[in-house]
Protein backbone atom coordinates (compact mmCIF):
# COMPACT_ATOMS: atom_id res chain seq x y z
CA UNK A 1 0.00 0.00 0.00
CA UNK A 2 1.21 3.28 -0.72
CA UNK A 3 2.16 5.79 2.03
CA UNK A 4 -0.03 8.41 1.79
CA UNK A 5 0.79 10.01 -1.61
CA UNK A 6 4.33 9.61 -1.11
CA UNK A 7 4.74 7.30 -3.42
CA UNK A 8 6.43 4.86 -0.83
CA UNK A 9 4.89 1.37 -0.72
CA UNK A 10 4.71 -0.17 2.92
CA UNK A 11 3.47 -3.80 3.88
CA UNK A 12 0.43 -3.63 6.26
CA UNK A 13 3.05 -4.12 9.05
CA UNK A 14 6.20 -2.37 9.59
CA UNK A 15 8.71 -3.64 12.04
CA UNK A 16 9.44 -1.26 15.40
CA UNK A 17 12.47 -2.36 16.86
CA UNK A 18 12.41 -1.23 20.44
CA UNK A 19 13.27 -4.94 21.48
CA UNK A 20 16.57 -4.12 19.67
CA UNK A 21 16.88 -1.78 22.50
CA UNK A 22 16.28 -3.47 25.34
CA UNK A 23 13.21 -2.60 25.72
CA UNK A 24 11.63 -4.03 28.96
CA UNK A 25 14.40 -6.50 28.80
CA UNK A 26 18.27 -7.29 27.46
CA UNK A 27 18.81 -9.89 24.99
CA UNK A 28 21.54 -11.26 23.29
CA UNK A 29 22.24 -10.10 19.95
CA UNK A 30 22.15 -13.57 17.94
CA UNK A 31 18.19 -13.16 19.19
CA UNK A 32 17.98 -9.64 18.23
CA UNK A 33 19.54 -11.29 14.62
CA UNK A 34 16.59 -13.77 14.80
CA UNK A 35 14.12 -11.27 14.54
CA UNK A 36 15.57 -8.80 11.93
CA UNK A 37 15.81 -12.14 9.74
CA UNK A 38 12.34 -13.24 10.34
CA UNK A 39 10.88 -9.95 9.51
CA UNK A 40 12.80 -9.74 6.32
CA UNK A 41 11.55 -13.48 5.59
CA UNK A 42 7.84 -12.15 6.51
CA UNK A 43 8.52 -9.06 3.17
CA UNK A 44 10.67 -10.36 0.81
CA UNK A 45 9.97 -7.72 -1.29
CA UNK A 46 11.26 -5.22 1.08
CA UNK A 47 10.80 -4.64 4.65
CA UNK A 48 10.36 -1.77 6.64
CA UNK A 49 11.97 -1.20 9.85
CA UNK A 50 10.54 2.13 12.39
CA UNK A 51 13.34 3.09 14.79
CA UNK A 52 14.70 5.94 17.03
CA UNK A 53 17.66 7.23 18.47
CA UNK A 54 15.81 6.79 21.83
CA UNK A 55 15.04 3.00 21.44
CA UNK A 56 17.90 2.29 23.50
CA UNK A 57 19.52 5.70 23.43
CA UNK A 58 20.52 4.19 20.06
CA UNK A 59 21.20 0.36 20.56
CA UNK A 60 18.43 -0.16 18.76
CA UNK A 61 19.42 1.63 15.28
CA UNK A 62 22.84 0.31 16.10
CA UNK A 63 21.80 -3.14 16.45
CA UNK A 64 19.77 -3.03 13.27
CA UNK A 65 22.78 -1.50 11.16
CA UNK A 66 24.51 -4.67 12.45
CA UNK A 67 22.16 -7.16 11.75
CA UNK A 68 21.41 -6.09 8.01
CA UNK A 69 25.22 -5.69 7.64
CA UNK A 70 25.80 -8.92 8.71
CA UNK A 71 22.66 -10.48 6.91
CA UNK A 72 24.08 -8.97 3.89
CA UNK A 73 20.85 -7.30 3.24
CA UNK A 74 20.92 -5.03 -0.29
CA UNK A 75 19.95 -1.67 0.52
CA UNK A 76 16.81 -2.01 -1.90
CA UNK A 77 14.91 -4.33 -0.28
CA UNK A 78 14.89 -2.54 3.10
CA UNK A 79 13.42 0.79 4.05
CA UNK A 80 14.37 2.31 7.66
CA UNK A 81 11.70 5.38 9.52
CA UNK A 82 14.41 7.10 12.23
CA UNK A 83 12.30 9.14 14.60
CA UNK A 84 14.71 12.28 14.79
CA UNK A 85 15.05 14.46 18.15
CA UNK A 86 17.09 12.58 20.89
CA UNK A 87 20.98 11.73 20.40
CA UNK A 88 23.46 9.47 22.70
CA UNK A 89 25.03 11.26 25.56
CA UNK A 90 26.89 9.63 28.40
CA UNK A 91 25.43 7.21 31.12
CA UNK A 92 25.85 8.90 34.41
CA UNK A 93 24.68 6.47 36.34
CA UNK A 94 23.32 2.96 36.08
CA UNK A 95 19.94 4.13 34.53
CA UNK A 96 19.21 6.48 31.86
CA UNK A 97 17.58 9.61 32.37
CA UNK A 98 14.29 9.08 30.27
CA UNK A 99 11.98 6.44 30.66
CA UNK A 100 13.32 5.19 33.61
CA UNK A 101 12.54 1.35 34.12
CA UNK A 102 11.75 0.29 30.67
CA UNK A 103 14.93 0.11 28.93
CA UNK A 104 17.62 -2.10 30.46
CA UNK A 105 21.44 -2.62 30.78
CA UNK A 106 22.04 0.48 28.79
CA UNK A 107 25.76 1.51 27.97
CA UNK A 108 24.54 5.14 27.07
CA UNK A 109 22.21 7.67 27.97
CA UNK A 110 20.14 9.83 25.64
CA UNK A 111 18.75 13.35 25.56
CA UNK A 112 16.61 15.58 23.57
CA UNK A 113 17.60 17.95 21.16
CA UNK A 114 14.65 19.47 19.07
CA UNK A 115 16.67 22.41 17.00
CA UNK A 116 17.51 23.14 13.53
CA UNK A 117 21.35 21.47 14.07
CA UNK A 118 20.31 19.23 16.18
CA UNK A 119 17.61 17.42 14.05
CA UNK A 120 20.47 17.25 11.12
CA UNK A 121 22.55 16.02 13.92
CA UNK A 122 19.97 13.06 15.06
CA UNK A 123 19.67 12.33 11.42
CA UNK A 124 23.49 12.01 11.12
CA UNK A 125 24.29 10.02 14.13
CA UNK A 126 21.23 7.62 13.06
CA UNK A 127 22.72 6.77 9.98
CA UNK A 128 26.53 6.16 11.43
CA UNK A 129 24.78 3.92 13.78
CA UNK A 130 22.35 2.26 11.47
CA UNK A 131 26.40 1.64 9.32
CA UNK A 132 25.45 2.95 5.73
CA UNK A 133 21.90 1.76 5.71
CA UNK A 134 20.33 5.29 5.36
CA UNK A 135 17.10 6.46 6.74
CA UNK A 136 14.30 7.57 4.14
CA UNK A 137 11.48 8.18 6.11
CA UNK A 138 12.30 10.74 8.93
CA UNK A 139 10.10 12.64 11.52
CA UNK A 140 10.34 14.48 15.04
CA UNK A 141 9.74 12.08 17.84
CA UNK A 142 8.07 13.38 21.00
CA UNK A 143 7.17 16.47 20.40
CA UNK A 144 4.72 16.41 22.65
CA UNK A 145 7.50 15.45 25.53
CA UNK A 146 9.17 17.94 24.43
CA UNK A 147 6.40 20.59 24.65
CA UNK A 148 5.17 19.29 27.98
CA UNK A 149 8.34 20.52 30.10
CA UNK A 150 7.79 24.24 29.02
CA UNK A 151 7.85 26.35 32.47
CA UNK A 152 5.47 29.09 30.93
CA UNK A 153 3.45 29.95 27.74
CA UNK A 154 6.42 31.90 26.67
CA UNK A 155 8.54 29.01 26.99
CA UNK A 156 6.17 26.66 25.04
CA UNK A 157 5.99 29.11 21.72
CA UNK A 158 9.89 28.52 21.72
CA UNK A 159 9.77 25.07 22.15
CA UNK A 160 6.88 25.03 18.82
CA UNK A 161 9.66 27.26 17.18
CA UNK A 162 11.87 24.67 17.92
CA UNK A 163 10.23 22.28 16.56
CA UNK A 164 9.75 24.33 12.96
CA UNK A 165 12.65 24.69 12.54
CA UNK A 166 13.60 20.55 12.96
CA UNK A 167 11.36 20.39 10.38
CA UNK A 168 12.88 23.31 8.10
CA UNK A 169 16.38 20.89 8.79
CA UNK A 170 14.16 18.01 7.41
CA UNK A 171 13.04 20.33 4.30
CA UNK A 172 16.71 20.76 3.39
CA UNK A 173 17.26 17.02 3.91
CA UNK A 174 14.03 15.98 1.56
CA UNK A 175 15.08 18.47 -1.13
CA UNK A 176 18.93 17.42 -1.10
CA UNK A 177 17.45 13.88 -1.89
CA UNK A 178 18.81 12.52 1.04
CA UNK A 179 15.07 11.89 2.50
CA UNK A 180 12.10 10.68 0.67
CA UNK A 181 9.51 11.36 2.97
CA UNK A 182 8.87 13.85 6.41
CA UNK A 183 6.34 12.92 9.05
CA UNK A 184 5.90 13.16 13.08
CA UNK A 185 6.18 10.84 15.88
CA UNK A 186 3.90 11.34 19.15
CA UNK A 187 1.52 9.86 21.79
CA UNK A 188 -0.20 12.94 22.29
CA UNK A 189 -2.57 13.18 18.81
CA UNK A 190 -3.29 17.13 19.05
CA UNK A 191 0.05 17.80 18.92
CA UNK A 192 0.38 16.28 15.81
CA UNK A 193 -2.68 18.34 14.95
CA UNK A 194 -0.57 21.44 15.83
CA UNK A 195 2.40 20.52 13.88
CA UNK A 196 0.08 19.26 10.80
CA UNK A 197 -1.52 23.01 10.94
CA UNK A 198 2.06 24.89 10.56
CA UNK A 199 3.82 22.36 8.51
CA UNK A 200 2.84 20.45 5.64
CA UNK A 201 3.47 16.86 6.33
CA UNK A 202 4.01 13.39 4.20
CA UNK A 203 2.92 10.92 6.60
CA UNK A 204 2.40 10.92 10.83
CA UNK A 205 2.53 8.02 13.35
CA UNK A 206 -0.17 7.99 15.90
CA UNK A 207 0.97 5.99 18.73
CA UNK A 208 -0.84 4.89 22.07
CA UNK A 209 -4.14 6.60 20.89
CA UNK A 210 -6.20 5.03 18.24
CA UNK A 211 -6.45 1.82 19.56
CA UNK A 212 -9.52 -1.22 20.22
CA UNK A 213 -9.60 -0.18 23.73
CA UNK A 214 -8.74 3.84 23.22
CA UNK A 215 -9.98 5.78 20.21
CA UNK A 216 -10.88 8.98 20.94
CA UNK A 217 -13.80 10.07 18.00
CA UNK A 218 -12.37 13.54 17.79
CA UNK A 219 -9.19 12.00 16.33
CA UNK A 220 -11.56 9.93 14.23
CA UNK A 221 -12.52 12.65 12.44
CA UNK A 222 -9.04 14.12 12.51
CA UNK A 223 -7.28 10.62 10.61
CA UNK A 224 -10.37 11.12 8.23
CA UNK A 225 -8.91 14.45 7.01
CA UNK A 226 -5.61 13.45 7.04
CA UNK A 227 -6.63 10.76 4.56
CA UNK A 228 -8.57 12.94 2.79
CA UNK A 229 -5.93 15.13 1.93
CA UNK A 230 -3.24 12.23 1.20
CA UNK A 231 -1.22 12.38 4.27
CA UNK A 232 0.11 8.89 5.30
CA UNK A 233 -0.78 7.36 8.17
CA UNK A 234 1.13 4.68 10.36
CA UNK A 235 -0.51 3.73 13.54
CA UNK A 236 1.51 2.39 16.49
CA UNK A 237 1.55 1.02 19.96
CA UNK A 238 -1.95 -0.58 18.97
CA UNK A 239 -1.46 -3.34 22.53
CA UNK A 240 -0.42 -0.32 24.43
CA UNK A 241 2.87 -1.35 25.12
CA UNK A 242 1.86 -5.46 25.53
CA UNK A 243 -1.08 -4.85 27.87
CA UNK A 244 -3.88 -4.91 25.52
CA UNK A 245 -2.00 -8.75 24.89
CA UNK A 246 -1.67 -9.95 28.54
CA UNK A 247 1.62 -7.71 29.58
CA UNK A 248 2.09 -5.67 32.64
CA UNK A 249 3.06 -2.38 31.06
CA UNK A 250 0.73 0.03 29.58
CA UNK A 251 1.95 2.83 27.67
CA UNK A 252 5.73 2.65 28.60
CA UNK A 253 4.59 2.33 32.69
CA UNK A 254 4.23 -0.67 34.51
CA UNK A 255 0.42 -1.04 35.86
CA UNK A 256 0.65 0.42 39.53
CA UNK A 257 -2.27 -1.34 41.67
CA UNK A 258 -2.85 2.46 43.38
CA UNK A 259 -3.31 3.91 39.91
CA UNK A 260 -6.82 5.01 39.46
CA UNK A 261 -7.18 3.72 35.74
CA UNK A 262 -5.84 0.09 37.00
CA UNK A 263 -8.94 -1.75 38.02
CA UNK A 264 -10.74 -0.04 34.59
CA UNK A 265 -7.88 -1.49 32.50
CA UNK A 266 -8.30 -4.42 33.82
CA UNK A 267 -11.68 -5.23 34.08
CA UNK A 268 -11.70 -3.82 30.35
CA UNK A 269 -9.33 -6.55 29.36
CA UNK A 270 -10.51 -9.31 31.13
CA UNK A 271 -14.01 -8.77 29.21
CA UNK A 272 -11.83 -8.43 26.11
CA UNK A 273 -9.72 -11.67 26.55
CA UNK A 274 -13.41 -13.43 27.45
CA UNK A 275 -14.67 -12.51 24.12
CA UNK A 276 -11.52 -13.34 22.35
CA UNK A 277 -11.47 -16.88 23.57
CA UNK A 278 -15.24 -17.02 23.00
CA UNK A 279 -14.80 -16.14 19.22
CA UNK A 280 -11.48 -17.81 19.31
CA UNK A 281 -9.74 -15.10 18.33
CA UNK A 282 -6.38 -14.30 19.16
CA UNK A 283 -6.20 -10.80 21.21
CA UNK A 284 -3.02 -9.76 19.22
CA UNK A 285 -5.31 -10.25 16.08
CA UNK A 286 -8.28 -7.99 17.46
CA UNK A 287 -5.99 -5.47 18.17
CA UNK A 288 -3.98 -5.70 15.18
CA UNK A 289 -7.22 -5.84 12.83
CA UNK A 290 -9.08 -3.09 14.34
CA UNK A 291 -6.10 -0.06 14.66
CA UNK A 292 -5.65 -1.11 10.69
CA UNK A 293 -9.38 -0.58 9.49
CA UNK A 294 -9.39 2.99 10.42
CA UNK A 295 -9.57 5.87 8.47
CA UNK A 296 -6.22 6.34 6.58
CA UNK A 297 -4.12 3.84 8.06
CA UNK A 298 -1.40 2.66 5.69
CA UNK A 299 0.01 0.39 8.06
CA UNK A 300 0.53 -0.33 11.44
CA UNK A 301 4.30 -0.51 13.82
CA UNK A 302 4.04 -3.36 15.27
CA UNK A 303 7.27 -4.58 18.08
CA UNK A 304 8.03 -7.49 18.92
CA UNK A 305 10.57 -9.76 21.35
CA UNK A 306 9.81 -13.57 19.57
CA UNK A 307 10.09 -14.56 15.43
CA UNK A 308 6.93 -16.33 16.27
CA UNK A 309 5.39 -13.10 17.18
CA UNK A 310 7.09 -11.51 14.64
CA UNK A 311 5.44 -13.86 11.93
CA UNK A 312 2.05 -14.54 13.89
CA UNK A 313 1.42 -10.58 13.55
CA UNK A 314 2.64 -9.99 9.94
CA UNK A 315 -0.46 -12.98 9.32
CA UNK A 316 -2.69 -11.08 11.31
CA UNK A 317 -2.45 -7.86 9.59
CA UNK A 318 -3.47 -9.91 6.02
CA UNK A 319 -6.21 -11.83 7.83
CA UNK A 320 -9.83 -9.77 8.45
CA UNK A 321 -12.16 -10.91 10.96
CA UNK A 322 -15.87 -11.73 10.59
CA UNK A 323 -18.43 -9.21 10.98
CA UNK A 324 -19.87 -10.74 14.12
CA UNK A 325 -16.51 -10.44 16.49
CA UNK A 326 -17.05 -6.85 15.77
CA UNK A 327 -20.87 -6.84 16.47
CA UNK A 328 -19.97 -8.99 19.70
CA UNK A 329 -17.73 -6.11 20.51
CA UNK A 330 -19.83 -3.09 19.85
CA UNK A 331 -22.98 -5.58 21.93
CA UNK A 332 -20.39 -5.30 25.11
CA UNK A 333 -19.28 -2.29 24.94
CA UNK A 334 -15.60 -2.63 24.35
CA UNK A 335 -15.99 -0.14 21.14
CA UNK A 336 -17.14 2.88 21.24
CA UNK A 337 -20.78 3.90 20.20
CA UNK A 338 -20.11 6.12 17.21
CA UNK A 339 -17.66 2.82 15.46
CA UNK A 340 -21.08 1.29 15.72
CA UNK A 341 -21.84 2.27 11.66
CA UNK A 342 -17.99 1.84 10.85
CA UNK A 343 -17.33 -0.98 8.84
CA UNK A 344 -14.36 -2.35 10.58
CA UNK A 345 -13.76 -4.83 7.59
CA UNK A 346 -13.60 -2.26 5.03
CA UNK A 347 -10.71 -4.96 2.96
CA UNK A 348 -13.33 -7.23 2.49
């Protein structure tokens, strides 16, 4: 499927690569091989891997350069997203500074840098790390963090100013031919709203918020435009971050029992896994299946720590589910009311 109107064709599933990272956990490297080889084996015609120079504070672009190097990948059968706006800076300590508890055994830390240079200079290290294999789709990741720590209104119109002019860096990188596509990277979907409105993008990824158990109609409306007007559309994070699939993290934060949303999340998921197994229907599949239906969604970043996984969800993305798993969702009130004239199998 084309990207938007980029011209860019993406599979229904592109590969994140925060387990390249350490994300959650540290692996070894020959598994980290394991699953850059299945995912290539899942797109022979070309995969596409979504990283960031915070996945890790870089391990994970490093750790993909490596593993197509040494997989002898050719260049044209793999396409690489590098979500631009943090770069490597020492570890002080034994954790990292951001994140603090989800990325593990770390030999660097990593900081943002939203600015004209230091976009070009995200983009740079990114490619040293990822060891010739360029990236072609680019964006600014978190801008939405980045907005959030601004101490007063003045403060936060820098910070946007900022963030133009990362994306007036990208401009010059898309028109030297060194990019072939611009987009943004965020949890928080108004931001990319804001950015959309003062900057004319190629594609966006939507991450923690469009999702079978979080989809806010507003932004409904919004991914209808986007589509509309031919921006691209990746969605992300669609098990919000493994919990929607029976993991104990949600969003990047490990459940806390004291946390007012934790008996709501998980009375919402037990109801979910009850229908799943009722249907026989695998949650990853409901998840995956639903955050790919909606408006404008090219594909969906899907990351994973297992090649069965890996495989098991590139399937899922191809397979469509039967009208009446949808209508036994709407009936129990895991989807929202307005979905409930949305046809959620709009392949078929």
């Amino acid at each position: 499927m084309e990207l938007g109107q980029t011209g860019i064709q993406v599979p229904a599933m592109i590969v994140g690569t925060g387990s390249l990272g350490n994300l959650y956990e540290a692996r070894p490297y020959g598994q980290k091989l394991e699953l850059v080889l299945a995912a290539l084996e899942c797109f022979p015609d070309g995969a596409v891997f979504d990283s960031a120079g915070k996945y890790g504070a870089g391990l994970a672009l490093d750790t993909l350069g490596q593993a197509l190097y040494d997989l002898q990948v050719p260049k044209d059968k793999v396409l690489i997203s590098n979500k631009l706006g943090w770069k490597r800076a020492p570890l002080l300590g034994t954790e990292p500074t951001f994140e603090r508890d989800v990325w593990k055994e770390l030999t660097h830390d990593a900081v943002q840098d939203i600015s004209y240079q230091g976009i070009l200079n995200c983009f740079e290290e990114g490619n040293e790390l990822l060891k010739g294999f360029d990236a072609q789709l680019v964006s600014i990741h978190d801008p939405d963090e980045y907005l959030d720590q601004a101490n007063s209104p003045k403060d936060y119109e820098k910070r946007f100013e900022d963030i133009l002019e990362g994306y007036a860096a990208l401009t010059e990188l898309k028109q030297a031919g060194k990019v072939k596509a611009i987009g943004v990277g965020a949890k928080n979907w108004e931001v990319i709203r804001k950015v959309y409105k003062n900057y004319p993008l190629d594609w966006v990824m939507i991450a923690n918020s469009m999702t079978i158990y979080d989809h806010p109609e507003e932004l409904f409306h919004f991914m209808g435009q986007l589509e509309k007007d031919g921006v691209g559309i990746i969605n992300s994070a669609v098990f919000h971050s493994g919990f929607l699939v029976g993991g104990d993290y949600f969003d990047y934060q490990k459940m806390d029992s004291d946390d007012s949303e934790f008996q709501k999340r998980h009375q919402w998921r037990a109801r979910f896994f009850t229908l799943c197994e009722e249907q026989a229907v695998d949650p990853a599949h409901a998840c995956i299946q639903f955050a790919l239906q909606l408006p404008g969604v090219n594909s969906l970043a899907l990351n994973s720590t297992s090649t069965r996984r890996v495989r098991a969800n590139a399937a899922f993305c191809t397979i469509s589910l039967p009208d009446y798993f949808w209508a036994a969702c709407k009936e129990q009130g895991l989807i929202a009311d307005y979905l409930v004239e949305f046809n959620l199998n709009k392949t078929e």
